[in-house]
PDB file of N, CA and C in Angstrom:
ATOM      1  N   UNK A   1      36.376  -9.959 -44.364  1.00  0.00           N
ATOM      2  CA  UNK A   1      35.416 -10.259 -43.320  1.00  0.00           C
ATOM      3  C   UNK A   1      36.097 -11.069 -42.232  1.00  0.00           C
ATOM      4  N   UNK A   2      35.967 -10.847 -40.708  1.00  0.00           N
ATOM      5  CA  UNK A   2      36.816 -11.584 -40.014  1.00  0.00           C
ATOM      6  C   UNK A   2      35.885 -12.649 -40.028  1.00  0.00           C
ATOM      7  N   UNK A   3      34.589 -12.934 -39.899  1.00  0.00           N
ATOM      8  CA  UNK A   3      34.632 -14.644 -39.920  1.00  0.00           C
ATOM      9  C   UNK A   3      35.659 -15.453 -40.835  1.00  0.00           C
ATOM     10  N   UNK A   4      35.413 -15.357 -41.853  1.00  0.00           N
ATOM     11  CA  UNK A   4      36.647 -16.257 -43.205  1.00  0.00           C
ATOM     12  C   UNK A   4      38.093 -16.084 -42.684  1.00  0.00           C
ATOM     13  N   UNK A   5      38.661 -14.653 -42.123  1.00  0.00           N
ATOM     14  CA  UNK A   5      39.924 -14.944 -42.032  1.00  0.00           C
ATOM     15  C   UNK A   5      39.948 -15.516 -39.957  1.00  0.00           C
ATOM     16  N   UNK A   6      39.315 -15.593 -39.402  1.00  0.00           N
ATOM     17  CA  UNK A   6      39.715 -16.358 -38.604  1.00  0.00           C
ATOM     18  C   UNK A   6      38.749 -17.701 -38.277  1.00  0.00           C
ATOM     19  N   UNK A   7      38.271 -18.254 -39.323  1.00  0.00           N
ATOM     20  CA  UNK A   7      37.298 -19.437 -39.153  1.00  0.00           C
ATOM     21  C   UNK A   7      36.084 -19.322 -38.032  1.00  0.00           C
ATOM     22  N   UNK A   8      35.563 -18.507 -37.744  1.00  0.00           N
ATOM     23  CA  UNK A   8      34.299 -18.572 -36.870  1.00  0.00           C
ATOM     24  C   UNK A   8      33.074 -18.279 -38.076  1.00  0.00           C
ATOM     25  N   UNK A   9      32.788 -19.370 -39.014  1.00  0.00           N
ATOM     26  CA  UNK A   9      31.781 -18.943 -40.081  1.00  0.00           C
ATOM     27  C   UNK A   9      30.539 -19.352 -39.120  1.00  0.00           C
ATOM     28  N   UNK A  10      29.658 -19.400 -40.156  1.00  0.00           N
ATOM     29  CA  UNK A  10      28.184 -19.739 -40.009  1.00  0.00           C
ATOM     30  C   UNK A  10      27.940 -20.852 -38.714  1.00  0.00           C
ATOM     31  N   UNK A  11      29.069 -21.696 -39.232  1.00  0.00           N
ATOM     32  CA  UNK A  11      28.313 -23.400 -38.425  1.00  0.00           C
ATOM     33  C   UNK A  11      28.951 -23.162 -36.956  1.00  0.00           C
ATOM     34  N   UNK A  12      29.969 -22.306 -36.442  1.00  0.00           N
ATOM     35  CA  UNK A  12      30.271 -21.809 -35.328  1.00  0.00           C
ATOM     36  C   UNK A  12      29.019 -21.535 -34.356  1.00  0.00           C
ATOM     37  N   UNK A  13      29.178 -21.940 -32.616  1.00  0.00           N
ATOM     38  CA  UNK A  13      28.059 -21.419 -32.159  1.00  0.00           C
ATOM     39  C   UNK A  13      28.269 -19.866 -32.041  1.00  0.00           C
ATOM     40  N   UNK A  14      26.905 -18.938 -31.759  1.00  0.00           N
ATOM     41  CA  UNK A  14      26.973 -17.725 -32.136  1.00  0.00           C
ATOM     42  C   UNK A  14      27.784 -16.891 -30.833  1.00  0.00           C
ATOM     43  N   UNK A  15      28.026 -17.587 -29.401  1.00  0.00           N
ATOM     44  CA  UNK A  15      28.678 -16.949 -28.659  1.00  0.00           C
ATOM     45  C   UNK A  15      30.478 -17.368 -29.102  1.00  0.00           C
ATOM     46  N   UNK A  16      30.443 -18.271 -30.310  1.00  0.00           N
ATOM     47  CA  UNK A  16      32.633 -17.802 -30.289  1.00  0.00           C
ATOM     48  C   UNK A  16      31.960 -17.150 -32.094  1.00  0.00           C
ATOM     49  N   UNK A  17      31.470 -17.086 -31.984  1.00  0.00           N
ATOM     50  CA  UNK A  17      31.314 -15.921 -33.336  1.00  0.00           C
ATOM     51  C   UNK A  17      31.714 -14.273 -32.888  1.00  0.00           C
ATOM     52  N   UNK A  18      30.820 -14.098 -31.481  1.00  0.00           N
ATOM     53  CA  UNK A  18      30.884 -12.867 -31.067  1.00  0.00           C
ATOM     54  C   UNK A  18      32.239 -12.696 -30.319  1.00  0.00           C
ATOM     55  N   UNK A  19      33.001 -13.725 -29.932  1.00  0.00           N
ATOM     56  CA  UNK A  19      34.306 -13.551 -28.966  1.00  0.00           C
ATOM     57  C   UNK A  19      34.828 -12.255 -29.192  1.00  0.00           C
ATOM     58  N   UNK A  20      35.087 -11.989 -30.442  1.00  0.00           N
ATOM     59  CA  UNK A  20      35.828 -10.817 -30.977  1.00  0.00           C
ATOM     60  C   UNK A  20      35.419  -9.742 -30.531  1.00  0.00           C
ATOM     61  N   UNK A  21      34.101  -9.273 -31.382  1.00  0.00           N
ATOM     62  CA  UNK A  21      33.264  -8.032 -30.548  1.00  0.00           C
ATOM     63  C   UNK A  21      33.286  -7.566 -29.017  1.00  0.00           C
ATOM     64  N   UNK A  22      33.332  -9.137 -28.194  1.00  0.00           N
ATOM     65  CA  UNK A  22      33.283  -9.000 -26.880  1.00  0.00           C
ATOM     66  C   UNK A  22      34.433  -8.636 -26.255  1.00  0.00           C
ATOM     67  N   UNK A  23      35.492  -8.932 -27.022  1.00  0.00           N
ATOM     68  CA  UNK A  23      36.742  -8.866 -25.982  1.00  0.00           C
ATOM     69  C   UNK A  23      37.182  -7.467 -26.634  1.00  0.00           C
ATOM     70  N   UNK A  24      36.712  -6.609 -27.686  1.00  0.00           N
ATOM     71  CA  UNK A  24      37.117  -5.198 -28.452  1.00  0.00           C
ATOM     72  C   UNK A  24      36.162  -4.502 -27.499  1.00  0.00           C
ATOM     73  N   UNK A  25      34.814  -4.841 -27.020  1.00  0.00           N
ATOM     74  CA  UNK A  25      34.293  -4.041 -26.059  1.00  0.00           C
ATOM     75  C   UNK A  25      34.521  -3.858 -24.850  1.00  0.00           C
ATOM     76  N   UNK A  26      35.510  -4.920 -24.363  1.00  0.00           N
ATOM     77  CA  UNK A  26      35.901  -4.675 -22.891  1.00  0.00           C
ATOM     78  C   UNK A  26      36.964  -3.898 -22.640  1.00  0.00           C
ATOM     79  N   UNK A  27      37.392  -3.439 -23.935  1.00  0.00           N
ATOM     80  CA  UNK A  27      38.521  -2.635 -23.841  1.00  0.00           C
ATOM     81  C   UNK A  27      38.210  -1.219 -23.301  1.00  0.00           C
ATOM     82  N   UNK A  28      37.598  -0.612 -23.480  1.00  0.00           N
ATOM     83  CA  UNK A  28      37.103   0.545 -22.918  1.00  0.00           C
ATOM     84  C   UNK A  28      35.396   0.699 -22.901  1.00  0.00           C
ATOM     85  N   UNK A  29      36.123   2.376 -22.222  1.00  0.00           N
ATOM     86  CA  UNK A  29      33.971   1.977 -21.552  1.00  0.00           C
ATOM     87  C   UNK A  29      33.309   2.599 -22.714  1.00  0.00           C
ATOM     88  N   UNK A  30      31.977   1.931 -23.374  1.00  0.00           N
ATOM     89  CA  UNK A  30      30.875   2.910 -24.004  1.00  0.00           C
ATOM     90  C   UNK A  30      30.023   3.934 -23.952  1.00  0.00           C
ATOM     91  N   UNK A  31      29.948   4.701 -24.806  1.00  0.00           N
ATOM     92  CA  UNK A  31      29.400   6.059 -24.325  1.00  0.00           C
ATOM     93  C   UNK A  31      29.800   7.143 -23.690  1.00  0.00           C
ATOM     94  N   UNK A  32      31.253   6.899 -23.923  1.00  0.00           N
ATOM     95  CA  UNK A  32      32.068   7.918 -22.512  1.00  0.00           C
ATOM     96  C   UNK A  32      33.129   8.572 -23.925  1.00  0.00           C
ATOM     97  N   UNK A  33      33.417   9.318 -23.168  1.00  0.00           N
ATOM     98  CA  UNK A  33      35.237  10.056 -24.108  1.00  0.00           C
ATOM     99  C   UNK A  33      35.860   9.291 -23.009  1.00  0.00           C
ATOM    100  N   UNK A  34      37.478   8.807 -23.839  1.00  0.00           N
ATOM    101  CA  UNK A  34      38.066   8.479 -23.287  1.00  0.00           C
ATOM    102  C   UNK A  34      39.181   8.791 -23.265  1.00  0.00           C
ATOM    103  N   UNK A  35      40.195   9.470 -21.770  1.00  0.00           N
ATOM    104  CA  UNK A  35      40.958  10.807 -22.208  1.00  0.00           C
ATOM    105  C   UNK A  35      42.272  10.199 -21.655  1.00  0.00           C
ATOM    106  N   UNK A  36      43.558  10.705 -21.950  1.00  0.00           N
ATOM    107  CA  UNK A  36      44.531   9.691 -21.275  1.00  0.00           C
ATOM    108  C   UNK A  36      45.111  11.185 -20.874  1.00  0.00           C
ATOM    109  N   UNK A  37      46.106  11.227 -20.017  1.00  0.00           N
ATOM    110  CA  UNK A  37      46.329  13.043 -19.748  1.00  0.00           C
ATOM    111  C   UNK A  37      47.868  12.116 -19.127  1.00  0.00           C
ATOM    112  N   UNK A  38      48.746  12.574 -19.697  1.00  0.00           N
ATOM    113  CA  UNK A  38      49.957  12.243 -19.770  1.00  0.00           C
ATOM    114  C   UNK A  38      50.799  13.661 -18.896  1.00  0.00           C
ATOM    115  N   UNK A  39      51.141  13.053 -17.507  1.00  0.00           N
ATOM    116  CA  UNK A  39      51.723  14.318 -16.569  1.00  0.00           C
ATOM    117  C   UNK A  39      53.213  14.395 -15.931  1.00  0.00           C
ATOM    118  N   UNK A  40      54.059  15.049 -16.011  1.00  0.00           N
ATOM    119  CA  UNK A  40      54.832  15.281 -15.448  1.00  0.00           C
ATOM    120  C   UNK A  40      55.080  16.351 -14.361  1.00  0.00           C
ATOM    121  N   UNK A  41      55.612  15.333 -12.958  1.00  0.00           N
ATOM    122  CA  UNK A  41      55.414  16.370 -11.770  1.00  0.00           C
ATOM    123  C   UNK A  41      56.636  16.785 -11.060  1.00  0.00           C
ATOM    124  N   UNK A  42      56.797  17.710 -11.174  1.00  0.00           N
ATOM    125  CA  UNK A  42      58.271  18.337 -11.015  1.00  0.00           C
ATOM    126  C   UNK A  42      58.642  18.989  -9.773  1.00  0.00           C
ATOM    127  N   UNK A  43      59.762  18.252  -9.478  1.00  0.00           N
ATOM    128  CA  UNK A  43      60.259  19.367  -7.576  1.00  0.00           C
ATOM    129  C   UNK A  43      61.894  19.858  -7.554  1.00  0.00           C
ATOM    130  N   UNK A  44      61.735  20.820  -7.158  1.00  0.00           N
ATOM    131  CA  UNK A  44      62.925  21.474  -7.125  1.00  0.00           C
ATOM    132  C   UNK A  44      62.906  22.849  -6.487  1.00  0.00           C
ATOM    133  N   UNK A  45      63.125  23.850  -7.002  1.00  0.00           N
ATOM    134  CA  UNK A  45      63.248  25.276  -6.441  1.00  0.00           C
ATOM    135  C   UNK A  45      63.651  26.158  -7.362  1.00  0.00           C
ATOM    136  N   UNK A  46      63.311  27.757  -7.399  1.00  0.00           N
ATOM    137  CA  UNK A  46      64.206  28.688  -8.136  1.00  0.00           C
ATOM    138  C   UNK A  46      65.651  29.237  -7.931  1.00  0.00           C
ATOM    139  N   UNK A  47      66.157  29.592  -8.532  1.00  0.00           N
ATOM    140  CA  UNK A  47      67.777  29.816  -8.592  1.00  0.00           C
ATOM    141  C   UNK A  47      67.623  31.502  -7.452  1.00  0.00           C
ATOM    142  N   UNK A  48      68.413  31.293  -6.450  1.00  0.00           N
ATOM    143  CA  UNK A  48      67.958  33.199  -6.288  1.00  0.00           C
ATOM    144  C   UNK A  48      68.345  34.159  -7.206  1.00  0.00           C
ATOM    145  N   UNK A  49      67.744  35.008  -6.973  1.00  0.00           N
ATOM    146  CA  UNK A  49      67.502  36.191  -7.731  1.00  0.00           C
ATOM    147  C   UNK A  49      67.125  35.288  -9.405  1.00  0.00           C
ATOM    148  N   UNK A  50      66.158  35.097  -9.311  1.00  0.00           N
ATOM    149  CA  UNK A  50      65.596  34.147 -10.514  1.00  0.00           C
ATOM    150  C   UNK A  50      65.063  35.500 -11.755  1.00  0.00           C
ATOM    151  N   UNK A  51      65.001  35.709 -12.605  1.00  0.00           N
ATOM    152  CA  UNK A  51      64.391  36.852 -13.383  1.00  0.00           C
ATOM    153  C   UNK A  51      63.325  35.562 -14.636  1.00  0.00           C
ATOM    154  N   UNK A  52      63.596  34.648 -14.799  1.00  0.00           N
ATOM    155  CA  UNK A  52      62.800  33.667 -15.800  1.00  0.00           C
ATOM    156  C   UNK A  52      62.249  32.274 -15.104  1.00  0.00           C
ATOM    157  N   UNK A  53      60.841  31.886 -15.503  1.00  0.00           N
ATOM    158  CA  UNK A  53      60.514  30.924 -14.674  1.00  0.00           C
ATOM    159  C   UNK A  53      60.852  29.886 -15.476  1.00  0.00           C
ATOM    160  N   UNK A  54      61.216  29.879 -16.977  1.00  0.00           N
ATOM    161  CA  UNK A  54      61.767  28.830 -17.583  1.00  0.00           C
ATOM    162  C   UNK A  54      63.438  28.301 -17.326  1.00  0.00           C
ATOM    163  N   UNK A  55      63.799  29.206 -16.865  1.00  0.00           N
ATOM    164  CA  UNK A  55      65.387  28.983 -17.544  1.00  0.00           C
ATOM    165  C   UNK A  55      65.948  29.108 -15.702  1.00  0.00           C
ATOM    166  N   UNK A  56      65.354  29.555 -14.596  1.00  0.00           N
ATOM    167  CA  UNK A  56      66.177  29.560 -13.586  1.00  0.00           C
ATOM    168  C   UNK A  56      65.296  28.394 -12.556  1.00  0.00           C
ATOM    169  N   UNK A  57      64.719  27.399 -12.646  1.00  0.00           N
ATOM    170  CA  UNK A  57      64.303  26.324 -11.949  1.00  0.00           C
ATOM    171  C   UNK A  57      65.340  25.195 -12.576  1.00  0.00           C
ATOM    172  N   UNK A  58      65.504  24.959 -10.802  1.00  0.00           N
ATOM    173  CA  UNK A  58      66.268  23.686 -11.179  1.00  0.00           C
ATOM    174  C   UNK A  58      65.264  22.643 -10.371  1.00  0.00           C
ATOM    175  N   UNK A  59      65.926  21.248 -11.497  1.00  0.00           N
ATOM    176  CA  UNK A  59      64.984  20.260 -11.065  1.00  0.00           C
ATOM    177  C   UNK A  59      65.420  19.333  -9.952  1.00  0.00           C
ATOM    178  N   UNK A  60      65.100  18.854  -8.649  1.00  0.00           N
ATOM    179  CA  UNK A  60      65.723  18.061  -7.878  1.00  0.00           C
ATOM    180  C   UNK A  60      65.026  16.774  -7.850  1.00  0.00           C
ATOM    181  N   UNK A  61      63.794  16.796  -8.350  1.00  0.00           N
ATOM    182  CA  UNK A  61      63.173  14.604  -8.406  1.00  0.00           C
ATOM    183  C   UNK A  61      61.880  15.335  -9.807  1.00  0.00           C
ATOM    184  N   UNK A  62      61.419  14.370 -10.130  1.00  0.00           N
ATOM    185  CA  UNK A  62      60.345  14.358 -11.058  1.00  0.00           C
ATOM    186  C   UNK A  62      59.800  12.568 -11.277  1.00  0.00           C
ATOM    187  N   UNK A  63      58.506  12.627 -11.670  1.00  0.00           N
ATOM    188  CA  UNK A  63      57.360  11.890 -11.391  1.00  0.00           C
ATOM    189  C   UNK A  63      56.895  11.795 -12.819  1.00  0.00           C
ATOM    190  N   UNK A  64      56.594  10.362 -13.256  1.00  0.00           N
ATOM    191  CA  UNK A  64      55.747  10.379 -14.000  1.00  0.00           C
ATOM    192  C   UNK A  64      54.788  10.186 -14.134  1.00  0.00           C
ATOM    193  N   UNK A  65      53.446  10.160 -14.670  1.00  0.00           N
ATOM    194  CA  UNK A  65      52.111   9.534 -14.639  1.00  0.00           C
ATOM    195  C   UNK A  65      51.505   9.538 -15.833  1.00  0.00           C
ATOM    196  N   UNK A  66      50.439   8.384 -16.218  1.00  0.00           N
ATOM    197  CA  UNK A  66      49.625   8.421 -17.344  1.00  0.00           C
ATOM    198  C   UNK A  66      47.937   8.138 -16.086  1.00  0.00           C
ATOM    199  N   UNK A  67      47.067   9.180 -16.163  1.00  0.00           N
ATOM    200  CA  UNK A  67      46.253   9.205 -16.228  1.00  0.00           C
ATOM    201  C   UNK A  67      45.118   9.218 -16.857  1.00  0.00           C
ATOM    202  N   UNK A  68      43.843   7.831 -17.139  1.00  0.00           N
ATOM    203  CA  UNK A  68      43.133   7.742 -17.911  1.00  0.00           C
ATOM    204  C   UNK A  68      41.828   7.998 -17.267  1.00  0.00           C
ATOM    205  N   UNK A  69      40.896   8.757 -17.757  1.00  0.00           N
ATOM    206  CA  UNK A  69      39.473   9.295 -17.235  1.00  0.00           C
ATOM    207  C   UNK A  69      38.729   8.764 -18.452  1.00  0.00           C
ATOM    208  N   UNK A  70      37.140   8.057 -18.120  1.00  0.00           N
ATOM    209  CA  UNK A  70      36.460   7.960 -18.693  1.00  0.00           C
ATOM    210  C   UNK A  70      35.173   8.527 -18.473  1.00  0.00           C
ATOM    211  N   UNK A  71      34.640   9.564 -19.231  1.00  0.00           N
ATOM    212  CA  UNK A  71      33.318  10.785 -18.580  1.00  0.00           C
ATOM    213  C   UNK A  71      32.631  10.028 -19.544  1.00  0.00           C
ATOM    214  N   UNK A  72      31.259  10.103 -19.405  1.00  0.00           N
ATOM    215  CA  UNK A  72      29.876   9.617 -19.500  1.00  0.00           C
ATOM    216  C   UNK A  72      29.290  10.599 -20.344  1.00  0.00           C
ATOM    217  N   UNK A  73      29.460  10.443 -22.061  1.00  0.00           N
ATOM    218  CA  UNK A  73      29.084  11.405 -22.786  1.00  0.00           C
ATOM    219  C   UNK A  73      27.957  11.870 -22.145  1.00  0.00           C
ATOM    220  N   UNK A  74      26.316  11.442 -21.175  1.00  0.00           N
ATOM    221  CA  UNK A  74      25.660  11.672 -21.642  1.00  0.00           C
ATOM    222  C   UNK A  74      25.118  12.748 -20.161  1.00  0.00           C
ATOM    223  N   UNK A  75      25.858  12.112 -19.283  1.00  0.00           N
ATOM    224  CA  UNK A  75      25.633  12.708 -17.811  1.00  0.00           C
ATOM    225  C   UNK A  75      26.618  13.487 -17.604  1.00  0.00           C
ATOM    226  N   UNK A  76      27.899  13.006 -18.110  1.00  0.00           N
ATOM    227  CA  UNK A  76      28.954  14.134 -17.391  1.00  0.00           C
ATOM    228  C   UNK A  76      29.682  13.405 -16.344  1.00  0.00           C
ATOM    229  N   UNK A  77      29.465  12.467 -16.127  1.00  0.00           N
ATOM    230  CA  UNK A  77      30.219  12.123 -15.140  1.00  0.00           C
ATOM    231  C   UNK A  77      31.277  11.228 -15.380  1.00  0.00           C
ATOM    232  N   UNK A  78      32.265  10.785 -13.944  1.00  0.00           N
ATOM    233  CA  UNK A  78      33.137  10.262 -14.403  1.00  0.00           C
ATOM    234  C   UNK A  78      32.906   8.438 -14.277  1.00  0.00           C
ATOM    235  N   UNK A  79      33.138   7.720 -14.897  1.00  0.00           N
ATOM    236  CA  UNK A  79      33.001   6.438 -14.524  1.00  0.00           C
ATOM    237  C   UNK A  79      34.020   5.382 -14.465  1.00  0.00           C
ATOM    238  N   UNK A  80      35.082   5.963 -14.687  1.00  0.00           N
ATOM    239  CA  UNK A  80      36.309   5.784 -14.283  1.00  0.00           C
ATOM    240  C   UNK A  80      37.464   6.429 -14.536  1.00  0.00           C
ATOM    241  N   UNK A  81      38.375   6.064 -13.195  1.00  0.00           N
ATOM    242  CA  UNK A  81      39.860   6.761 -13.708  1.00  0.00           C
ATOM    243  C   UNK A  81      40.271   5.954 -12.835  1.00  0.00           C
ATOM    244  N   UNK A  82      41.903   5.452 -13.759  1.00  0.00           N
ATOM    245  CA  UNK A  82      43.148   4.994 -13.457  1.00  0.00           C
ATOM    246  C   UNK A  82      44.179   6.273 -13.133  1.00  0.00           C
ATOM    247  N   UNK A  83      45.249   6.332 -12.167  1.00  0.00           N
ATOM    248  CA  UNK A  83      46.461   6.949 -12.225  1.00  0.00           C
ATOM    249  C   UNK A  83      47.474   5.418 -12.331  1.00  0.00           C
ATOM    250  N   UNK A  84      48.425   5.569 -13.681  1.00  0.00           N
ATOM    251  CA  UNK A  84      49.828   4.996 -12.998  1.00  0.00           C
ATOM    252  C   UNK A  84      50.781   5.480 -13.439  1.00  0.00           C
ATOM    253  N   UNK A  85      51.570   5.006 -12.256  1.00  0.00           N
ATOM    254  CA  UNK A  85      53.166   4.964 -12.095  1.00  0.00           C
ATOM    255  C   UNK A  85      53.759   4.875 -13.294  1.00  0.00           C
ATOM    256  N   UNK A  86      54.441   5.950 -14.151  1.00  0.00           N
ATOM    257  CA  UNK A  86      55.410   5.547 -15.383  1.00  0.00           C
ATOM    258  C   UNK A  86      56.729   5.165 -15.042  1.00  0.00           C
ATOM    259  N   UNK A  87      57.225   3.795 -14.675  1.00  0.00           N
ATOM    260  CA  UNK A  87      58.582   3.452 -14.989  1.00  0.00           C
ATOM    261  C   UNK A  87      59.408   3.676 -16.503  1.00  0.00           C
ATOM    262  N   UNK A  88      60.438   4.758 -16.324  1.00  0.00           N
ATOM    263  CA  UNK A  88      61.447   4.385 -17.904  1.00  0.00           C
ATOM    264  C   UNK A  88      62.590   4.180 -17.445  1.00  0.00           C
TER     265      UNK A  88
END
């Protein structure tokens, strides 16, 4: 039980009892799916006379991104999205 292992028992007031709950709910939104869509965006060109779209593109820059969307199980809509920048 996390009261016992982190001391917020009974005689605690009831708002640092809930700290926990509160700060696990601010982590993402309720009621929504929450989707992360991991993208790579690629520039370059085909080789001439190219015959394969796998094997004759060459790459000249590429982009990373983690995009997170949160849709509104109940409407459909979106109620948030992040794009960022992947530094490696």
């Amino acid at each position: 039980m996390i009261a016992n292992q982190t001391g917020l028992g009974v005689t605690v007031p009831k708002t640092q009892r809930e700290s926990i709950a509160r700060a696990f709910g601010e982590m993402a939104q309720t009621r929504t799916w929450n989707l992360l869509i991991d993208l790579v965006a690629q520039t370059g060109y085909y080789k001439p006379n190219a015959t394969s779209l796998q094997n004759d593109f060459v790459v000249k820059g590429e982009e990373h991104y983690w995009v997170h969307v949160a849709i509104d199980r109940f409407t459909n809509q979106v109620v948030e999205k992040r794009i960022e920048l992947v530094k490696e």
